[in-house]
Protein backbone atom coordinates (compact mmCIF):
# COMPACT_ATOMS: atom_id res chain seq x y z
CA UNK A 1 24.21 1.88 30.31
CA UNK A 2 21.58 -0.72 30.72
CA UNK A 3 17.97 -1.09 30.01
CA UNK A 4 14.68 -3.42 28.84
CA UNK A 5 12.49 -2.18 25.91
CA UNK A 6 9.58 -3.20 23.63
CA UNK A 7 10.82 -3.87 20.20
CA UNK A 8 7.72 -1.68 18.86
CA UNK A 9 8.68 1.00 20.92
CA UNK A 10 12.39 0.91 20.09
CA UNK A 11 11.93 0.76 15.97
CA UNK A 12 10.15 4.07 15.04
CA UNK A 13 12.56 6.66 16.79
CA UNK A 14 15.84 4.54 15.52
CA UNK A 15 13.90 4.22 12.14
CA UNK A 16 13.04 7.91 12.23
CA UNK A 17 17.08 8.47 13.43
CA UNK A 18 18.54 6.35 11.14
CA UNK A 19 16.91 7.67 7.96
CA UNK A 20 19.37 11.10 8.58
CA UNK A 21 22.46 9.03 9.01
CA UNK A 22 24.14 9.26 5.84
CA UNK A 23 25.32 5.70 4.03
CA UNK A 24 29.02 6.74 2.77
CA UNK A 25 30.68 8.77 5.42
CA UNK A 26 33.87 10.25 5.86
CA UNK A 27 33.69 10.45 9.91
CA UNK A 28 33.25 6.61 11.28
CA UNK A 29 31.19 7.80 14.11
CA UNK A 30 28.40 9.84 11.12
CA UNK A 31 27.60 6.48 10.55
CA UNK A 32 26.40 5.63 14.09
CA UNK A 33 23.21 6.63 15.78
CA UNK A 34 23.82 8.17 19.65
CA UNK A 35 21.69 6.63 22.28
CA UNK A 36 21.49 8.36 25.69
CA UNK A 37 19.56 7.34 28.73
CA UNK A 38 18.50 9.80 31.24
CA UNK A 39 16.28 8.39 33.85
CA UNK A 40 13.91 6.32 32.09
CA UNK A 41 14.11 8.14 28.54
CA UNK A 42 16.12 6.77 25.82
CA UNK A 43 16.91 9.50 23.14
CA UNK A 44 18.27 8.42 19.40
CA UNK A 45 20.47 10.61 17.61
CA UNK A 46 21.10 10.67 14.26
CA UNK A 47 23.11 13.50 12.03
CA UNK A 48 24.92 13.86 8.63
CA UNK A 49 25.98 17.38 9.92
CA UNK A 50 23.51 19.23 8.18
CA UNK A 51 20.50 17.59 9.41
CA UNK A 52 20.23 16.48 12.98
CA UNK A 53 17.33 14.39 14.05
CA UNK A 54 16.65 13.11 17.96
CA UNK A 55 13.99 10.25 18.38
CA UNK A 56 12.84 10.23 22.13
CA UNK A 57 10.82 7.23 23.83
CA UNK A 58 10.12 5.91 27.40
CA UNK A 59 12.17 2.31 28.01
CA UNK A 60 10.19 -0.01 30.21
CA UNK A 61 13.22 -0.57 32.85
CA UNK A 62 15.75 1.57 33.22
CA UNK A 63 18.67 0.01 35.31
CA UNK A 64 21.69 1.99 34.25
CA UNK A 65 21.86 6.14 32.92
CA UNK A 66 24.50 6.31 30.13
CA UNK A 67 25.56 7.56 26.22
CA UNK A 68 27.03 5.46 23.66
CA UNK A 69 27.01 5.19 19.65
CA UNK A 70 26.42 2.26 17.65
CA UNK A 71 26.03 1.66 14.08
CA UNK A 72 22.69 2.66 13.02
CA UNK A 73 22.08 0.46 9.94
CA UNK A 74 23.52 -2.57 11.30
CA UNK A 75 20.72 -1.59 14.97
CA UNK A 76 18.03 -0.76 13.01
CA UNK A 77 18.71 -4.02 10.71
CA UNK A 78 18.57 -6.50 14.45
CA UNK A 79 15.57 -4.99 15.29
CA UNK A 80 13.42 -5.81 12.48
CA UNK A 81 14.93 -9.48 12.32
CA UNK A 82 13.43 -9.87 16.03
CA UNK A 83 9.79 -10.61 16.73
CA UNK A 84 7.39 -8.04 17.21
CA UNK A 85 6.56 -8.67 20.60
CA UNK A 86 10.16 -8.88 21.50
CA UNK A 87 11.33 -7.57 24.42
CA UNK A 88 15.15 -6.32 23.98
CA UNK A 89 17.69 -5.78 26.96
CA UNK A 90 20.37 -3.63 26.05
CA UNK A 91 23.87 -3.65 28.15
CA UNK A 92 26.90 -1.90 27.50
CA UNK A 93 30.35 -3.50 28.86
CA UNK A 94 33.35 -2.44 27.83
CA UNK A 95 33.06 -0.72 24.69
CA UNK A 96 30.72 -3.44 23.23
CA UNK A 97 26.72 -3.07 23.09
CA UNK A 98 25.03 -6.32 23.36
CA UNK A 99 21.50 -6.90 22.87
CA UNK A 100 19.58 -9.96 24.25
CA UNK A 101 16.13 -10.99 23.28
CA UNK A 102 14.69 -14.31 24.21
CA UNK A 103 17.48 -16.47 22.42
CA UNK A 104 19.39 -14.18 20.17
CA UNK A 105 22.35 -12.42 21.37
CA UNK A 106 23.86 -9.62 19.66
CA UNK A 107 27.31 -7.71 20.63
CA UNK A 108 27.38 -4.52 18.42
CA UNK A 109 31.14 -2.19 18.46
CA UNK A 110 30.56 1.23 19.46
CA UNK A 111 32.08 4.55 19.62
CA UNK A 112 32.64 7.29 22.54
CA UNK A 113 29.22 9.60 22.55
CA UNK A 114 31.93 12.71 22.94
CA UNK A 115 33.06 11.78 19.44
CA UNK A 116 29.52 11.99 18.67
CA UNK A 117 28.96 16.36 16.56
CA UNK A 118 26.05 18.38 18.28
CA UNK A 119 24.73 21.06 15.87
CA UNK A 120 25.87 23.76 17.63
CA UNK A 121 23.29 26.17 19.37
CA UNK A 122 22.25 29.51 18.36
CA UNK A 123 20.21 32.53 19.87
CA UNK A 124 16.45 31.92 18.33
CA UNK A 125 15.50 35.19 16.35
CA UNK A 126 11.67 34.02 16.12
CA UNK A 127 9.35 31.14 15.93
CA UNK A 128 5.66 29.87 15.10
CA UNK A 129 3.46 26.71 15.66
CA UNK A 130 0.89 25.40 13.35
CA UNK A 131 -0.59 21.62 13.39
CA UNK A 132 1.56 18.97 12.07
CA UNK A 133 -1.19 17.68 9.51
CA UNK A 134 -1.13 21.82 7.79
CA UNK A 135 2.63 21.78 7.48
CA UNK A 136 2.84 18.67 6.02
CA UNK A 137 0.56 19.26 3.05
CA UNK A 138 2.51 22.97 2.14
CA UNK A 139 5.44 20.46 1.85
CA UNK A 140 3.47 18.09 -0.02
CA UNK A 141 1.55 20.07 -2.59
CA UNK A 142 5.50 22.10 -3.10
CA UNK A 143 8.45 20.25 -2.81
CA UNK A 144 7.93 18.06 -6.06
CA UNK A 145 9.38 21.92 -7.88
CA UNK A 146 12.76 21.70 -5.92
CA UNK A 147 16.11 21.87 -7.99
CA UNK A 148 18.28 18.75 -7.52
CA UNK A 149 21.98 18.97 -7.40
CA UNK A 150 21.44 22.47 -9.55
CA UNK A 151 24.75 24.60 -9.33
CA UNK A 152 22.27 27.37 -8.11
CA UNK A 153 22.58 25.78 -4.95
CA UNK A 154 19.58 28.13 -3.56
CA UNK A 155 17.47 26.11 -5.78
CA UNK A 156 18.20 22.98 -4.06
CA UNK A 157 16.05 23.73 -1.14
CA UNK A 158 12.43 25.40 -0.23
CA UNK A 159 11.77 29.10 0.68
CA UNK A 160 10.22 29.78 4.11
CA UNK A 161 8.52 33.13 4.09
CA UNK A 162 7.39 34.17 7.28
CA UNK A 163 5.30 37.58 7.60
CA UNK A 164 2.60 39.07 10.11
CA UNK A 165 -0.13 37.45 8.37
CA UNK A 166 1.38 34.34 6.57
CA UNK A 167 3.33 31.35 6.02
CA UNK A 168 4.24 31.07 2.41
CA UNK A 169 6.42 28.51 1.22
CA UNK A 170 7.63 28.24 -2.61
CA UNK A 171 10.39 26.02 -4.41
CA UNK A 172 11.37 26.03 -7.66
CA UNK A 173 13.95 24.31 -10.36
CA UNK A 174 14.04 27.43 -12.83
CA UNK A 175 11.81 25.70 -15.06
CA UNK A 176 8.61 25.42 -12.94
CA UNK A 177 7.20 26.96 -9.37
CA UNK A 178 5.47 26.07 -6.73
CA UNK A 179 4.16 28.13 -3.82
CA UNK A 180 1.32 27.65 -1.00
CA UNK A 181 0.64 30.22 1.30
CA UNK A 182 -1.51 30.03 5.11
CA UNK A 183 -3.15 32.70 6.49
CA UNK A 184 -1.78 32.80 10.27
CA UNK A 185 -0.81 35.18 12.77
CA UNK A 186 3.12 35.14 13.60
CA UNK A 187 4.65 37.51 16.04
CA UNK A 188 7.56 39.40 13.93
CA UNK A 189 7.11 42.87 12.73
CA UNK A 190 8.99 42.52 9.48
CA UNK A 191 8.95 39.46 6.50
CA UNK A 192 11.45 36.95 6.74
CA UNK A 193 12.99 34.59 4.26
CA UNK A 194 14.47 31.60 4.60
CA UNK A 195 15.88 28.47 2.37
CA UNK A 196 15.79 24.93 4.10
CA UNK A 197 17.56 22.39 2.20
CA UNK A 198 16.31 19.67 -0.07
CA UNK A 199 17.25 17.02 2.84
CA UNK A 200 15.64 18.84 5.36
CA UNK A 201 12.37 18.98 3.90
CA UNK A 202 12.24 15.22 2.93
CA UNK A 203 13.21 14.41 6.28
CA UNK A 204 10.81 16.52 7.72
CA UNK A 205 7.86 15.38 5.46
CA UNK A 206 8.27 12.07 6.22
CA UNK A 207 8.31 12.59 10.15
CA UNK A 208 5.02 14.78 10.54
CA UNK A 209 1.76 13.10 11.77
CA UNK A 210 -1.31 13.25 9.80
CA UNK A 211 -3.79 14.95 12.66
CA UNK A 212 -3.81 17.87 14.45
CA UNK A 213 -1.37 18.21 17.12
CA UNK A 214 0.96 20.98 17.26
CA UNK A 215 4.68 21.51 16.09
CA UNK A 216 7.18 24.86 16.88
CA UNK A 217 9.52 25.97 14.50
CA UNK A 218 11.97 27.62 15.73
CA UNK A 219 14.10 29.69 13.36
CA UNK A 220 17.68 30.85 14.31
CA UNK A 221 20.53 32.21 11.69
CA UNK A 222 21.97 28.90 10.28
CA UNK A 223 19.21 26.80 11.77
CA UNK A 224 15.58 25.86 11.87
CA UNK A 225 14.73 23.38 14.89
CA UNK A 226 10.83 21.62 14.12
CA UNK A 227 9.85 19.98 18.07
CA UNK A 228 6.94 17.61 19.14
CA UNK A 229 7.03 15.32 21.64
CA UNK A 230 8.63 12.25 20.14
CA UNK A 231 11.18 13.80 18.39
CA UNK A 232 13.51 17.02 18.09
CA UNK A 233 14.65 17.72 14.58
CA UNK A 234 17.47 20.35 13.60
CA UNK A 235 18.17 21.47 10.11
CA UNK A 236 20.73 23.70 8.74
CA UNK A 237 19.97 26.62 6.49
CA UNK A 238 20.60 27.48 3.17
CA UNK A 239 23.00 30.71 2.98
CA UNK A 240 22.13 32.17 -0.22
CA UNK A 241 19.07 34.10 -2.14
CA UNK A 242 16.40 33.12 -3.40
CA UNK A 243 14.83 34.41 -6.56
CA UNK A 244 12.10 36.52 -6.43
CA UNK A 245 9.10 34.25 -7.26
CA UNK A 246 6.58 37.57 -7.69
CA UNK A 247 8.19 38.15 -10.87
CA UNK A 248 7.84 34.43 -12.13
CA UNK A 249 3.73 34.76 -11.34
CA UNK A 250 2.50 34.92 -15.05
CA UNK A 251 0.02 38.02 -15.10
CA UNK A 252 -2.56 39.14 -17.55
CA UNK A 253 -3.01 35.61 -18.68
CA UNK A 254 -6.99 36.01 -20.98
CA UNK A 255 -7.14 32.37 -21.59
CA UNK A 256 -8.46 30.30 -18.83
CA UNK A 257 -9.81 26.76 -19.40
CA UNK A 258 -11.28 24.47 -16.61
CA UNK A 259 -10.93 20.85 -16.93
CA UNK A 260 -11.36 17.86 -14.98
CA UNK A 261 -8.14 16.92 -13.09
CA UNK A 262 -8.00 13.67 -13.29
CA UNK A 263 -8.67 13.20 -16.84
CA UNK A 264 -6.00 15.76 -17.87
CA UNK A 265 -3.67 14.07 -15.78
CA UNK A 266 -4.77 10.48 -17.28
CA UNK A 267 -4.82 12.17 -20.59
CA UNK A 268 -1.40 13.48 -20.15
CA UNK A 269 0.33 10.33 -18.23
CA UNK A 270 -1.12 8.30 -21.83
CA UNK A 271 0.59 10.80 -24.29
CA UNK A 272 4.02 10.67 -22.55
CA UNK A 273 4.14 7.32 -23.09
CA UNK A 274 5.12 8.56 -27.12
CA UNK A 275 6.88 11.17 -26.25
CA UNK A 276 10.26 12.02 -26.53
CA UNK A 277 12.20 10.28 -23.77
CA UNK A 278 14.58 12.92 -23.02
CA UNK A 279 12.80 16.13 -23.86
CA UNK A 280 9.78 15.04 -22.62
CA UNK A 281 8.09 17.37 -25.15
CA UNK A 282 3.98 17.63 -25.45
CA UNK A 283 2.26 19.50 -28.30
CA UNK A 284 -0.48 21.21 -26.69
CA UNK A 285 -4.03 22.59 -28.74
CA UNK A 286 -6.46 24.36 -27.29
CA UNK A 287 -9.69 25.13 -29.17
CA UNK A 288 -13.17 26.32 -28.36
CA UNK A 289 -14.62 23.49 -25.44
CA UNK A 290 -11.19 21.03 -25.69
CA UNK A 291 -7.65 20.61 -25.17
CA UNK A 292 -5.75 17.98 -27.52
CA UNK A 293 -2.45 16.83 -26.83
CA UNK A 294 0.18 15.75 -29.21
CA UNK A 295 3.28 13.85 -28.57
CA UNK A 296 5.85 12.00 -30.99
CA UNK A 297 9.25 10.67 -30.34
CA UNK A 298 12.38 10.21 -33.05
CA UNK A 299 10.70 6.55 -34.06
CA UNK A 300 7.91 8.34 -35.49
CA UNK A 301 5.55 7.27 -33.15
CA UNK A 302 2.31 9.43 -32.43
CA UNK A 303 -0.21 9.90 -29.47
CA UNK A 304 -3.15 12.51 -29.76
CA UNK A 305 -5.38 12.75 -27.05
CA UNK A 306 -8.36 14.84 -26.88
CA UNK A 307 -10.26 16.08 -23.59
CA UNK A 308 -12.91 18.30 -23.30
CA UNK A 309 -12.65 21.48 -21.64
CA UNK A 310 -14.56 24.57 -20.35
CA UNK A 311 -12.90 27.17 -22.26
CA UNK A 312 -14.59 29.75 -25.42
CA UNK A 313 -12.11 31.90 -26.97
CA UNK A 314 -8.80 31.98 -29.57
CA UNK A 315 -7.29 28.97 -30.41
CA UNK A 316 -3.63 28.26 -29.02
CA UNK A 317 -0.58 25.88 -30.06
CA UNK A 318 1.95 25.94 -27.00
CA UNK A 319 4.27 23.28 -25.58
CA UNK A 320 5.14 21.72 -22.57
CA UNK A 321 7.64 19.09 -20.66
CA UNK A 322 4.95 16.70 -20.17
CA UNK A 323 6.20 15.66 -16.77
CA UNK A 324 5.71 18.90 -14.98
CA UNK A 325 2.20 19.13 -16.08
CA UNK A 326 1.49 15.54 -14.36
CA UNK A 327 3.59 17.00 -11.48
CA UNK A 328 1.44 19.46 -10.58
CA UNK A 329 -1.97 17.89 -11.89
CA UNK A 330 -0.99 14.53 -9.60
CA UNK A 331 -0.63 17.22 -6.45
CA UNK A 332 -4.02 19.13 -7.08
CA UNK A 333 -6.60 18.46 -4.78
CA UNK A 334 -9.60 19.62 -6.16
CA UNK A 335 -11.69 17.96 -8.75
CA UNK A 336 -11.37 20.76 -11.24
CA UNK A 337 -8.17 22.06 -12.32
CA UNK A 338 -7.94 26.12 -13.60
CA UNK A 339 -5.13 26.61 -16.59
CA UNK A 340 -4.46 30.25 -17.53
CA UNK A 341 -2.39 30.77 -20.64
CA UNK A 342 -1.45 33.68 -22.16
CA UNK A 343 0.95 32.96 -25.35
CA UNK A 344 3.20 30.25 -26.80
CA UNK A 345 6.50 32.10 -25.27
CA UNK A 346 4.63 32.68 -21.93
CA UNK A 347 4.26 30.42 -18.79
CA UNK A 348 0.97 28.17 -17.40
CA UNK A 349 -0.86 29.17 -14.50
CA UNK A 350 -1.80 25.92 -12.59
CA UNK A 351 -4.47 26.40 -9.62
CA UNK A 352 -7.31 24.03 -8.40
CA UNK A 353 -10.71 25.06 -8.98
CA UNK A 354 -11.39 25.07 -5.05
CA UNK A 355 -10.17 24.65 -1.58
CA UNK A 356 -6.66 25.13 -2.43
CA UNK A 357 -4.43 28.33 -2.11
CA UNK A 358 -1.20 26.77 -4.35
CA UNK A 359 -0.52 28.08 -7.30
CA UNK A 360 1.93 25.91 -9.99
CA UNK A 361 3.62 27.84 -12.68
CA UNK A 362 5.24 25.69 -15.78
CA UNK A 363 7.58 27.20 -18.42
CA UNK A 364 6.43 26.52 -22.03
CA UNK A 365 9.05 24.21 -24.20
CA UNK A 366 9.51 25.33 -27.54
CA UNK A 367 9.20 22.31 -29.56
């Protein structure tokens, strides 16, 4: 294997690699990123074994075809030492890698690439596209509501629901929800499910563009497989069920207040400051035109805040972990945030005013 490449072009696909490759692995070679060269691509490979993420780019002189792997860390680490407008040339000779750029040398250890796990393929059972910029904000304005390390290990993931007519996706940690859906036309007759893992979707977030160019999903069994042009990434599924979120959706909620967003969030971020650090606890009031918000903590110190609020009915005392209210009111969009409430023992309804489809459920706390 031998070839010459940019430094620029070289660090996002072994950044984008590297950020799968798990730090603490049992398998030496988990630990290393897999570069082949084919003609005058250069692909990056990097996997834990449940997520699997290929980084492709064009080298600027390809002298030699080949596949090696090399650790990623200590790879990715070289190439942000160099200069930017470096220009690397990579050889491998006898088991080592070395790297040469102007006057710095490197020699790297590597490993076979037929040591190196494929995720293993899979007849496709169906697949959509939408634009990168769309999927990434239903995995913004959700994945805040996903379970970590819960021992309902369905929880630890996001739900993919796939119909004629929609893409919904909805996570949840059992004490709040949150669920977008898209209108769009998909070619499968029946609804699907399916839970990607919390890894997945982190990875995946962080890869997507911000515009409007396209990316397939491609759903198998045990796998969903996201492609574009720079990169290829494969995740594993979750095998397990997920609750059914319908009967979460608080319903016949008659108290709905509108508020500013921003100053319920600012209202809220100032009254956790005094409140209980472990509970997380919020009084919450709600009165004819304003909402007032309580918090104390076991030194017997106080915050009240008051903000006003479009709302004319029956008064209300309910509580709330503080943090899942600044959750969801830190993802809304809009610049006026609906609350529906119902009772003290019942759940919140979260929407935005406008131009949003998500809807943000949050368990009361009794306090």
């Amino acid at each position: 294997m031998q070839f010459v490449i940019a430094r620029d072009k070289l660090l996002k696909p072994l950044q984008m690699a590297n950020g799968v490759v798990e730090r603490r692995q049992t398998l030496p070679v988990l630990s290393n990123v897999l570069l082949v060269l084919r003609d005058s691509e250069l692909s990056l490979t990097g996997t834990d074994l449940e997520v699997e993420l290929i980084g492709r780019v064009e080298v600027d002189k390809a002298k030699k075809p080949g596949a090696v792997t090399v650790p990623a860390r200590k790879l990715l680490d070289i190439c942000k030492s160099l200069a930017d407008d470096a220009i690397i040339e990579v050889s491998l000779n006898e088991n080592k890698l070395t790297l040469k750029a102007g006057r710095s040398r490197f020699t790297l250890t590597t490993l076979p690439a037929t040591e190196f796990p494929s995720v293993d393929d899979e007849p496709d059972t169906f697949s959509l596209s939408l634009s990168q910029r769309k999927l990434r904000e239903l995995l913004e304005s959700t994945s805040f509501a996903m379970a970590q390390q819960d021992f309902r290990y369905y929880l630890n993931g996001m739900l993919f629901e796939v119909a004629p007519a929609y893409l919904r996706v909805v996570a949840t940690d059992g004490h709040r929800l949150a669920m977008e859906t898209l209108n769009m036309k998909n070619e499968i007759k029946e609804i699907q499910q399916l839970i990607l893992p919390r890894k997945g979707i982190m990875e995946l977030s962080r890869l997507l563009a911000d515009g409007d160019e396209p990316i397939a999903l491609t759903f198998g069994q045990n796998h969903i497989r996201a492609q574009v042009q720079a990169f290829t990434f494969t995740s594993k599924l979750v095998d397990g069920k997920f609750p059914d979120y319908n009967r979460v959706l608080p319903k016949g909620g008659n108290k709905v207040l509108v508020g500013n967003c921003q100053e319920l969030r600012n209202a809220f971020s100032r009254a956790s400051i005094l409140s209980n650090e472990k509970y997380r606890g919020v009084r919450v009031l709600l009165s004819s035109g304003e909402l007032k918000i309580l918090a104390n903590n076991p030194e017997q110190e106080e915050a009240e805040e008051v903000v006003s609020v479009d709302y004319q009915g029956d008064s209300l005392e309910i509580g709330f972990n503080v943090s899942y209210l600044i959750d969801v009111l830190s993802t809304l969009k809009s610049k006026g945030a609906r609350i529906t409430l119902s009772d003290p023992n019942s759940s919140a309804l979260l929407e935005a005013e406008e131009g949003s489809d998500a809807v943000y459920v949050v368990m009361p706390m009794r306090l």
